[in-house]
C-alpha atoms as a PDB file:
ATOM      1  CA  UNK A   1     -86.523 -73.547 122.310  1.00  0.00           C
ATOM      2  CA  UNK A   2     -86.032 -76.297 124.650  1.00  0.00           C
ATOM      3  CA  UNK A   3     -86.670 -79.692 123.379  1.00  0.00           C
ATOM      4  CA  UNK A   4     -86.580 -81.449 126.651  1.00  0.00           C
ATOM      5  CA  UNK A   5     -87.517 -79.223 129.861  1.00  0.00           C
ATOM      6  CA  UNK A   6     -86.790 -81.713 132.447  1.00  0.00           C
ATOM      7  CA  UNK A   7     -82.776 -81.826 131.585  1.00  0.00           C
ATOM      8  CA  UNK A   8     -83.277 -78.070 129.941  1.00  0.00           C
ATOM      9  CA  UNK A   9     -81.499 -79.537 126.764  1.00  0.00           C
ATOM     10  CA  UNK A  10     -82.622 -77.099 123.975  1.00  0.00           C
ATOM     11  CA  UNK A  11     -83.175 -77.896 120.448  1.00  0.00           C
ATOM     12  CA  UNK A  12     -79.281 -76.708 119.443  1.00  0.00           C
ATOM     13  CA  UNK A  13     -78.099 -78.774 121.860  1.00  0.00           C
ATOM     14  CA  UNK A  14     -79.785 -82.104 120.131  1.00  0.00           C
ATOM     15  CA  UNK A  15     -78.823 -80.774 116.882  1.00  0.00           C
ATOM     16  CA  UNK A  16     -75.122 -80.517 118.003  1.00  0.00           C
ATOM     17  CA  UNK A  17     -75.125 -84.113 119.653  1.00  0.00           C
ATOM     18  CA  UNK A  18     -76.853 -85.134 116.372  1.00  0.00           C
ATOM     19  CA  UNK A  19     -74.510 -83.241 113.703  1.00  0.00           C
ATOM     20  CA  UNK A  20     -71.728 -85.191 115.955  1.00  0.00           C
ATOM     21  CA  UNK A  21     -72.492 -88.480 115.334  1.00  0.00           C
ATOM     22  CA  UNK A  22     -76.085 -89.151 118.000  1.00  0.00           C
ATOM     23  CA  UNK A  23     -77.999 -91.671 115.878  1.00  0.00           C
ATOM     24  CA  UNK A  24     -80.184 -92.635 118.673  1.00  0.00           C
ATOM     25  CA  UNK A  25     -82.481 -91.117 121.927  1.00  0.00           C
ATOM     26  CA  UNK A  26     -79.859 -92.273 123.595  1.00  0.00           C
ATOM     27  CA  UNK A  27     -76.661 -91.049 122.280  1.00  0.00           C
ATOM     28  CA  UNK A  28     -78.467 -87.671 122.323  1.00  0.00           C
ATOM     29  CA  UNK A  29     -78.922 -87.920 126.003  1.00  0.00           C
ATOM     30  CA  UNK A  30     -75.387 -88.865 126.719  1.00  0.00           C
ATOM     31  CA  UNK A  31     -74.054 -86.241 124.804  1.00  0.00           C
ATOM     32  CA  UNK A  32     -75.435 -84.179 126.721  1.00  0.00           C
ATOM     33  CA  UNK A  33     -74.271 -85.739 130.078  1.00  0.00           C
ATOM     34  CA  UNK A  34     -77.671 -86.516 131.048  1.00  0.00           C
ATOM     35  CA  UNK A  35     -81.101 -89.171 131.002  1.00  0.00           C
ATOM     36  CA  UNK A  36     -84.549 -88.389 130.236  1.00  0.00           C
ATOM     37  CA  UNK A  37     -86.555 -88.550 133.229  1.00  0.00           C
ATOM     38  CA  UNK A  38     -90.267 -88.020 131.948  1.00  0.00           C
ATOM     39  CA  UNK A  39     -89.729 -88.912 128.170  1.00  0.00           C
ATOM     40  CA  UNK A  40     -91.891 -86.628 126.707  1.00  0.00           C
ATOM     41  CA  UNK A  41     -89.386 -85.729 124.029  1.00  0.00           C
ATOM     42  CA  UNK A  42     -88.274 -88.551 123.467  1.00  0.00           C
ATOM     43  CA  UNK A  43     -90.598 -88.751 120.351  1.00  0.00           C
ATOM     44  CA  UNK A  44     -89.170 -85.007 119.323  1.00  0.00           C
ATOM     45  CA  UNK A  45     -85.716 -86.107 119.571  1.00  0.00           C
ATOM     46  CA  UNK A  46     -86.458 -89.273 117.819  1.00  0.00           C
ATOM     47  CA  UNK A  47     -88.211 -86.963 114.861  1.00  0.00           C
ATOM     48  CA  UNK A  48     -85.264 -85.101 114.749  1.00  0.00           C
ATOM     49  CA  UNK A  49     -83.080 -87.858 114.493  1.00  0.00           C
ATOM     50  CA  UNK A  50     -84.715 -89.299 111.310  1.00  0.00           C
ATOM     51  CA  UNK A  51     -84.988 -85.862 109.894  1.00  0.00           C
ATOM     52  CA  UNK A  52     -81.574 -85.435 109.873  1.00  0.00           C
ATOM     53  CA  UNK A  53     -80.749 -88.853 108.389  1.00  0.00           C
ATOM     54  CA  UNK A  54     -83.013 -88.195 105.884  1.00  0.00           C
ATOM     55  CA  UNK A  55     -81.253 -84.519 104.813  1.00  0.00           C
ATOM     56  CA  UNK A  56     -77.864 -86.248 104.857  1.00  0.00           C
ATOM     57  CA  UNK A  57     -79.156 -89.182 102.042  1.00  0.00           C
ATOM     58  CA  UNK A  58     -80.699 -86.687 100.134  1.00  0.00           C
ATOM     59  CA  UNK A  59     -77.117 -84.817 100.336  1.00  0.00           C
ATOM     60  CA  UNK A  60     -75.424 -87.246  99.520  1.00  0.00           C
ATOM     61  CA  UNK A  61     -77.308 -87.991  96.230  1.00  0.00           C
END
């Protein structure tokens, strides 16, 4: 599934940039080598972001 269609980065893609270290919209996008252009997932990536955060606490506890 493709989480941004503009830059055709799929959902694994943002998951690998995140799992790597991404802790912003940002990093996400420069992982992979590109910039958002409309910004409609920006709010998915975001989302995905914070849920990942949120598993690693709850890891770590």
């Amino acid at each position: 599934m493709y989480v941004c269609n503009c830059n055709a980065i799929r959902e694994r893609d943002a998951r690998n940039a995140i799992e790597s270290g991404a802790s912003t919209v940002k990093a996400v996008f420069d992982h992979c080598a590109t910039r958002p252009q409309c910004a409609k997932c920006v709010c998915d990536i975001r989302q995905m972001i914070d849920d990942a955060q949120i598993a690693m606490s709850m890891a770590a506890e």
